[in-house]
N, C-alpha and C. Protein backbone atom coordinates (compact mmCIF):
# COMPACT_ATOMS: atom_id res chain seq x y z
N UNK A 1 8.78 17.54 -9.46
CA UNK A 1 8.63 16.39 -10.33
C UNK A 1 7.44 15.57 -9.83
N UNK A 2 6.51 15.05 -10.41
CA UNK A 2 5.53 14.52 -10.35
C UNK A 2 5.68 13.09 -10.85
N UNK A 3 5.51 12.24 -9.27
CA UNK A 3 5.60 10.59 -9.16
C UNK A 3 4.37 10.21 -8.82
N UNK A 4 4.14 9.07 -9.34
CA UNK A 4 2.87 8.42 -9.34
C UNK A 4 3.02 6.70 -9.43
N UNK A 5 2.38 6.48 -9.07
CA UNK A 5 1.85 4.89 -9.38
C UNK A 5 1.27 4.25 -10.08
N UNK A 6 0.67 5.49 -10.89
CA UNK A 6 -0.02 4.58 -12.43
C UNK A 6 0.85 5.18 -13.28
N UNK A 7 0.11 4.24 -14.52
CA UNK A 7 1.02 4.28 -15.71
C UNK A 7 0.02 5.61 -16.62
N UNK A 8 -0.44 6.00 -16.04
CA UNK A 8 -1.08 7.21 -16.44
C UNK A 8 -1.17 8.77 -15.88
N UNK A 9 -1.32 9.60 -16.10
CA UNK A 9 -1.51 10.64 -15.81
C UNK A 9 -2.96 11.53 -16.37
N UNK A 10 -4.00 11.82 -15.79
CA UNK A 10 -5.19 11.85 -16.42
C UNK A 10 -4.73 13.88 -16.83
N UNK A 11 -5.85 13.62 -17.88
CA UNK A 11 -5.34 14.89 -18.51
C UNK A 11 -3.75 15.22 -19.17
N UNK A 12 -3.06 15.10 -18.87
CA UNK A 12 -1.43 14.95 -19.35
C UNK A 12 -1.26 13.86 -20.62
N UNK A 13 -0.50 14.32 -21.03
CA UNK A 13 0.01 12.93 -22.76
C UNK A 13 1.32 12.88 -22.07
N UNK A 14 1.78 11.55 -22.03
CA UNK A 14 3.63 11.64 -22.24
C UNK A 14 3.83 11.29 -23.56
N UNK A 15 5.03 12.42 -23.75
CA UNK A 15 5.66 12.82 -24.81
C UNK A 15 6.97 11.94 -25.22
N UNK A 16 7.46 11.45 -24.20
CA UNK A 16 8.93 10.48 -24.16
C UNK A 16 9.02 10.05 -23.11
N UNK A 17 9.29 8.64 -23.08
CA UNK A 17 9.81 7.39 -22.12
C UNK A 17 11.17 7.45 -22.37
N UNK A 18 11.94 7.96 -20.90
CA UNK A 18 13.25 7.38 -21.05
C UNK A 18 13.48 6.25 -20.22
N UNK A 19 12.63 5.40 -19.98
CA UNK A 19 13.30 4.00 -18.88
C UNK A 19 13.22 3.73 -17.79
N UNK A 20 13.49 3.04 -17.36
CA UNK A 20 13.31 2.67 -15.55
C UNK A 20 14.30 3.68 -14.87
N UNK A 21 13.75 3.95 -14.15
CA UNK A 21 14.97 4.58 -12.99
C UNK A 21 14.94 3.94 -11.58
N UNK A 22 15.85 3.69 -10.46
CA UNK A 22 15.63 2.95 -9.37
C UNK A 22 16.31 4.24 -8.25
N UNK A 23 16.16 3.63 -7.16
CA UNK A 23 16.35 4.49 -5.73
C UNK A 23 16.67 3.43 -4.91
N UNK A 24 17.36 3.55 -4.26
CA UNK A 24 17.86 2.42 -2.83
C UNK A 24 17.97 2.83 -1.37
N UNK A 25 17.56 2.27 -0.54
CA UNK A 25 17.96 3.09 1.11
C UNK A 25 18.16 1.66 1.61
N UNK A 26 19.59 1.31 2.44
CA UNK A 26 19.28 0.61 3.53
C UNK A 26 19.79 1.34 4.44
N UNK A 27 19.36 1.23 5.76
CA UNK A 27 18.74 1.89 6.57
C UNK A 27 19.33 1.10 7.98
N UNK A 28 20.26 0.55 8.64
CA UNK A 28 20.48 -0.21 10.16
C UNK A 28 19.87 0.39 10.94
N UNK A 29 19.01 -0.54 11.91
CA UNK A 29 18.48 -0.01 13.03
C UNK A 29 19.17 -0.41 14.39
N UNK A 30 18.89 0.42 15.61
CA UNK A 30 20.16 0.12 16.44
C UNK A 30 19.16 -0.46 17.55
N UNK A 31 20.31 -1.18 18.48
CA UNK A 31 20.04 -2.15 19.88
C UNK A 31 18.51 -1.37 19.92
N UNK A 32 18.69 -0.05 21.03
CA UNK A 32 18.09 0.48 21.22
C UNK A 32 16.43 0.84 20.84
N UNK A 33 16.33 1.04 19.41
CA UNK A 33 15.10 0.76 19.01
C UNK A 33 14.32 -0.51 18.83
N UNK A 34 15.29 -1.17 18.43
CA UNK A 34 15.15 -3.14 18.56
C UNK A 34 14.26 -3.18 20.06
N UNK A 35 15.19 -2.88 21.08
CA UNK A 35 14.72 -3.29 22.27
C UNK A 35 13.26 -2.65 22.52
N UNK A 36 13.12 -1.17 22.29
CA UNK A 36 11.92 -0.83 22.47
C UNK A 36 10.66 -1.00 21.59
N UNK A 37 10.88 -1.43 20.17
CA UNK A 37 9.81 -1.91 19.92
C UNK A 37 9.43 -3.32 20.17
N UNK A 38 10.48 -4.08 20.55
CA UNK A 38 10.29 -5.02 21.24
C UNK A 38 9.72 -5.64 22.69
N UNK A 39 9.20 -4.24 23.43
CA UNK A 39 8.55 -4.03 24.41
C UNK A 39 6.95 -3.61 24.14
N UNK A 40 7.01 -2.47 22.81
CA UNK A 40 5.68 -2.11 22.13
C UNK A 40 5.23 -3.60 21.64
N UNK A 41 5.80 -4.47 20.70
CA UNK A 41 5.09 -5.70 20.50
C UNK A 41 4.39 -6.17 21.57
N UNK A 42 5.21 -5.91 22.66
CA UNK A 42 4.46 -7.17 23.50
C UNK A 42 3.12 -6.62 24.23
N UNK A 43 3.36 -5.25 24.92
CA UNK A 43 2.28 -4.29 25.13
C UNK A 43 0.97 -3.64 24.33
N UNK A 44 1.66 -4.05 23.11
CA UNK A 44 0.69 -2.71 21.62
C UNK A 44 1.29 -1.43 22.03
N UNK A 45 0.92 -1.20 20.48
CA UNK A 45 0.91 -0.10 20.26
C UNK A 45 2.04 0.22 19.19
N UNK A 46 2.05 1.26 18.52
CA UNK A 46 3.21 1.29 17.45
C UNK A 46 4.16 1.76 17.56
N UNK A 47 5.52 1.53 16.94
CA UNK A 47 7.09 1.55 17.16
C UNK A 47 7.31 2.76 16.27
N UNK A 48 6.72 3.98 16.70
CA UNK A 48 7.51 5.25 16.51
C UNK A 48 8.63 5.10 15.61
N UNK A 49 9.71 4.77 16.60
CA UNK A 49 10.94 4.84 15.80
C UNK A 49 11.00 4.27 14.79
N UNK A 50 10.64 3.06 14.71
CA UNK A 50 10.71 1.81 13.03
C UNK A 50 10.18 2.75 12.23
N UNK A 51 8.61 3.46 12.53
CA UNK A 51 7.77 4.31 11.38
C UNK A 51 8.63 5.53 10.93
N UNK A 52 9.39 6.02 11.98
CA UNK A 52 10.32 7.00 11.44
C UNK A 52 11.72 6.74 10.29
N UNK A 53 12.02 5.55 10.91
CA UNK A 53 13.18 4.59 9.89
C UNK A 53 12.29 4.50 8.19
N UNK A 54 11.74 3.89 8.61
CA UNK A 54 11.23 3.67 7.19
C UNK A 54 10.32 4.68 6.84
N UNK A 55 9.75 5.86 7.05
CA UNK A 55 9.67 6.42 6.09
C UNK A 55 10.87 7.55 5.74
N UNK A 56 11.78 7.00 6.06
CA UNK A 56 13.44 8.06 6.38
C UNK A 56 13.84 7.66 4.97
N UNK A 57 13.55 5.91 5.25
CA UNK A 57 14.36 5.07 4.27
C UNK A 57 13.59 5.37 2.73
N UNK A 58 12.53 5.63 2.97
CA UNK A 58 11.46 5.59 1.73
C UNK A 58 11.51 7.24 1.08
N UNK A 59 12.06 8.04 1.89
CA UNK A 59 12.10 9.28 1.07
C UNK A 59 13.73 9.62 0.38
N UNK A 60 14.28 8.76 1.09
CA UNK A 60 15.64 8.53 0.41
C UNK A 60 15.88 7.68 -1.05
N UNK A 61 15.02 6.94 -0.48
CA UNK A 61 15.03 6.01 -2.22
C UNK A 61 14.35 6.24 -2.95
N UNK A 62 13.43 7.63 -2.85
CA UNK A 62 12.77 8.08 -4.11
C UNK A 62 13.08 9.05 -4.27
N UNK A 63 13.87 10.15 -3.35
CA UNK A 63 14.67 10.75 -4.04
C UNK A 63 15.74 10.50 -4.87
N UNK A 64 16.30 9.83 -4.89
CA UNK A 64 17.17 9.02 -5.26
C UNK A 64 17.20 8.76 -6.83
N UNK A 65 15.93 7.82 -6.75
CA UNK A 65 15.17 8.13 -7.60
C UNK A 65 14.73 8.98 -9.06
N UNK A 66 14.14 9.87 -8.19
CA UNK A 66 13.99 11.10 -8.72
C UNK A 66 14.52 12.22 -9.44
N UNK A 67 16.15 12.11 -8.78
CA UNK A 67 17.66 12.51 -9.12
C UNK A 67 17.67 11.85 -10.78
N UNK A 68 17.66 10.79 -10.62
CA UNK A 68 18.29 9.87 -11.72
C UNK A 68 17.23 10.18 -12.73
N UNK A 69 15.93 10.70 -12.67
CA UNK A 69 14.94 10.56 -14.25
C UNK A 69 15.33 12.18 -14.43
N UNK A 70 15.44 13.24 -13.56
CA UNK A 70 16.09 14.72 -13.65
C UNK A 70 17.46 14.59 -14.82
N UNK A 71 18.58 13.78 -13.96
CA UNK A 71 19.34 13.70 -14.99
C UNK A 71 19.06 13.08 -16.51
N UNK A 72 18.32 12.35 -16.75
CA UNK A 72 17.88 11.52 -17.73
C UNK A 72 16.93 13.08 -18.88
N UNK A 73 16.09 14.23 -17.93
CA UNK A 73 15.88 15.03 -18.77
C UNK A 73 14.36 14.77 -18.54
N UNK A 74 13.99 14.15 -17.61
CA UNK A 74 12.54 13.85 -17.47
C UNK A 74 12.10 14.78 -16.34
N UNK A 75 10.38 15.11 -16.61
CA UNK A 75 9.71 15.79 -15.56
C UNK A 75 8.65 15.18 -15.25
N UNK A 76 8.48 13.47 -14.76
CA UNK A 76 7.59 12.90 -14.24
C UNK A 76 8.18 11.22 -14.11
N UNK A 77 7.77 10.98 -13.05
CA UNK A 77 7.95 9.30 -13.04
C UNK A 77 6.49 8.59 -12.67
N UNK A 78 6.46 7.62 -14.06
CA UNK A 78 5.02 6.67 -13.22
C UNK A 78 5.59 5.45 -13.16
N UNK A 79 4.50 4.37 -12.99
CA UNK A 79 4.50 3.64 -12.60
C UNK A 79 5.64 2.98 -11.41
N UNK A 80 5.56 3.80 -10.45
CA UNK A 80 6.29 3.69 -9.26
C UNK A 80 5.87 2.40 -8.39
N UNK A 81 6.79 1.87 -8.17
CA UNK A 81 6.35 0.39 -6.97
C UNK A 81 7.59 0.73 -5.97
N UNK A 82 6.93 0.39 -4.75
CA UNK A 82 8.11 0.73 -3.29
C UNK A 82 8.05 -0.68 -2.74
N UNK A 83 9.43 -1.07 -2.62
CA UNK A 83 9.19 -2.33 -2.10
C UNK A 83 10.29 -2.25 -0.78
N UNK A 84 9.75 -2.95 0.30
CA UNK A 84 10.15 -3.02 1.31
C UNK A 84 10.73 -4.28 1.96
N UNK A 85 11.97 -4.00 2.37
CA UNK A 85 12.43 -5.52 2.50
C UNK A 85 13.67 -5.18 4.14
N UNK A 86 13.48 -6.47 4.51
CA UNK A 86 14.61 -6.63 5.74
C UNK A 86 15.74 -7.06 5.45
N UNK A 87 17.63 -6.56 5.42
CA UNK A 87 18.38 -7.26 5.32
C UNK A 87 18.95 -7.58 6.28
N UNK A 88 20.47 -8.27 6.03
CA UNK A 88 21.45 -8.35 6.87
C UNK A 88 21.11 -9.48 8.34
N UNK A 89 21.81 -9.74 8.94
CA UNK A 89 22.08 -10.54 10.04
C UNK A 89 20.65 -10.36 10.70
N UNK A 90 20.03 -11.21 11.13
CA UNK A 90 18.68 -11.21 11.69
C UNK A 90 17.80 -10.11 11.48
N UNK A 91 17.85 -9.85 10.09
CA UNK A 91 17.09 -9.11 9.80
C UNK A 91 17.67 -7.34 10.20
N UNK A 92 18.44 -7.22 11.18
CA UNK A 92 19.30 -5.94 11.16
C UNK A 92 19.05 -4.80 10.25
N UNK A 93 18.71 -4.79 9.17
CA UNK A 93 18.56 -3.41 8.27
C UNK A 93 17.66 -3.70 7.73
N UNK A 94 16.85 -2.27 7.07
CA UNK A 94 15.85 -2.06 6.44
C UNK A 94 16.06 -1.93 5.29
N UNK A 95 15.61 -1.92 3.77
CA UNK A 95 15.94 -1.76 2.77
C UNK A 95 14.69 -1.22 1.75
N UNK A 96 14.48 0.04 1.47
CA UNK A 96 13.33 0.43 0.51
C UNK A 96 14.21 0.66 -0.82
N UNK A 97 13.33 -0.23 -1.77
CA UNK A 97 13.75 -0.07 -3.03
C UNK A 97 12.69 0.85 -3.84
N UNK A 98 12.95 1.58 -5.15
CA UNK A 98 11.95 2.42 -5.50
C UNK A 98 12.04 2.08 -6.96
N UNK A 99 11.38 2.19 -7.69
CA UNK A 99 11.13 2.30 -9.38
C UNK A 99 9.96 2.27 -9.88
N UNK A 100 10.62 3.30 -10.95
CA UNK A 100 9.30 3.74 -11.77
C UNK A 100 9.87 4.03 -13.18
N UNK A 101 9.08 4.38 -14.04
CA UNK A 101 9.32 4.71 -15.38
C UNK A 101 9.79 6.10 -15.78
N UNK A 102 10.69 6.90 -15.87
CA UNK A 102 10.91 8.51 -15.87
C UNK A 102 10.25 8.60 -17.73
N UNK A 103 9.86 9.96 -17.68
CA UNK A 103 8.67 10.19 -19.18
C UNK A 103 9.05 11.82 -18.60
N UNK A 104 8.44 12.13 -19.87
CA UNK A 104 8.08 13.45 -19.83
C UNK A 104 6.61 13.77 -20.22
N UNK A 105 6.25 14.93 -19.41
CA UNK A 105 5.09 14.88 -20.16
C UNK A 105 4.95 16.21 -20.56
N UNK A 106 3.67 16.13 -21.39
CA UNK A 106 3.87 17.73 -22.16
C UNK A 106 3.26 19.20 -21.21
N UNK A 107 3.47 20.20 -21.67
CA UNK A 107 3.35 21.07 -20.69
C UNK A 107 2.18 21.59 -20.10
């Protein structure tokens, strides 16, 4: 299935819009990584683990995603936006949200 971020597809026509579709991941991160990128802040350098969390979290919520425009009968999603957000108790979990438009396009 072919996701994108514009509302276009060059060369391709869509044939039918079926609607928004969404994807969700939250994601808790534990003591452990807390503490060590909390050592990388202070030193530099980048927190491995967080980059692994979130892009864990980000392929989950567009699969997710992705699932939902399949069932809908679609073979493309555009206009995709990933939004990234912190929940829970001091910030404690990660949260990638996903949506885009599921379409079909012609063959």
């Amino acid at each position: 299935m072919l996701v994108v971020t514009t509302n276009t597809i060059e060369g391709k026509r869509i044939t039918k819009y079926y609607g928004l579709v969404t994807g969700n991941a939250i994601l808790g991160a534990n003591i452990f990584k807390d503490f060590m990128a909390g050592i990388r802040d202070l030193v530099g350098g980048r927190s491995e683990s967080y980059e692994k969390e979130l892009n864990r979290a980000k392929d989950i919520a567009v699969n997710e995603m992705m699932q939902a425009a399949r069932m809908m009968g679609a073979n493309a999603i555009v206009g995709v936006d990933l939004d990234f957000e912190t929940v829970g108790a001091n910030g404690s979990m990660l949260m990638v949200s996903a949506s885009g438009t599921a379409v079909v396009l012609e063959g």
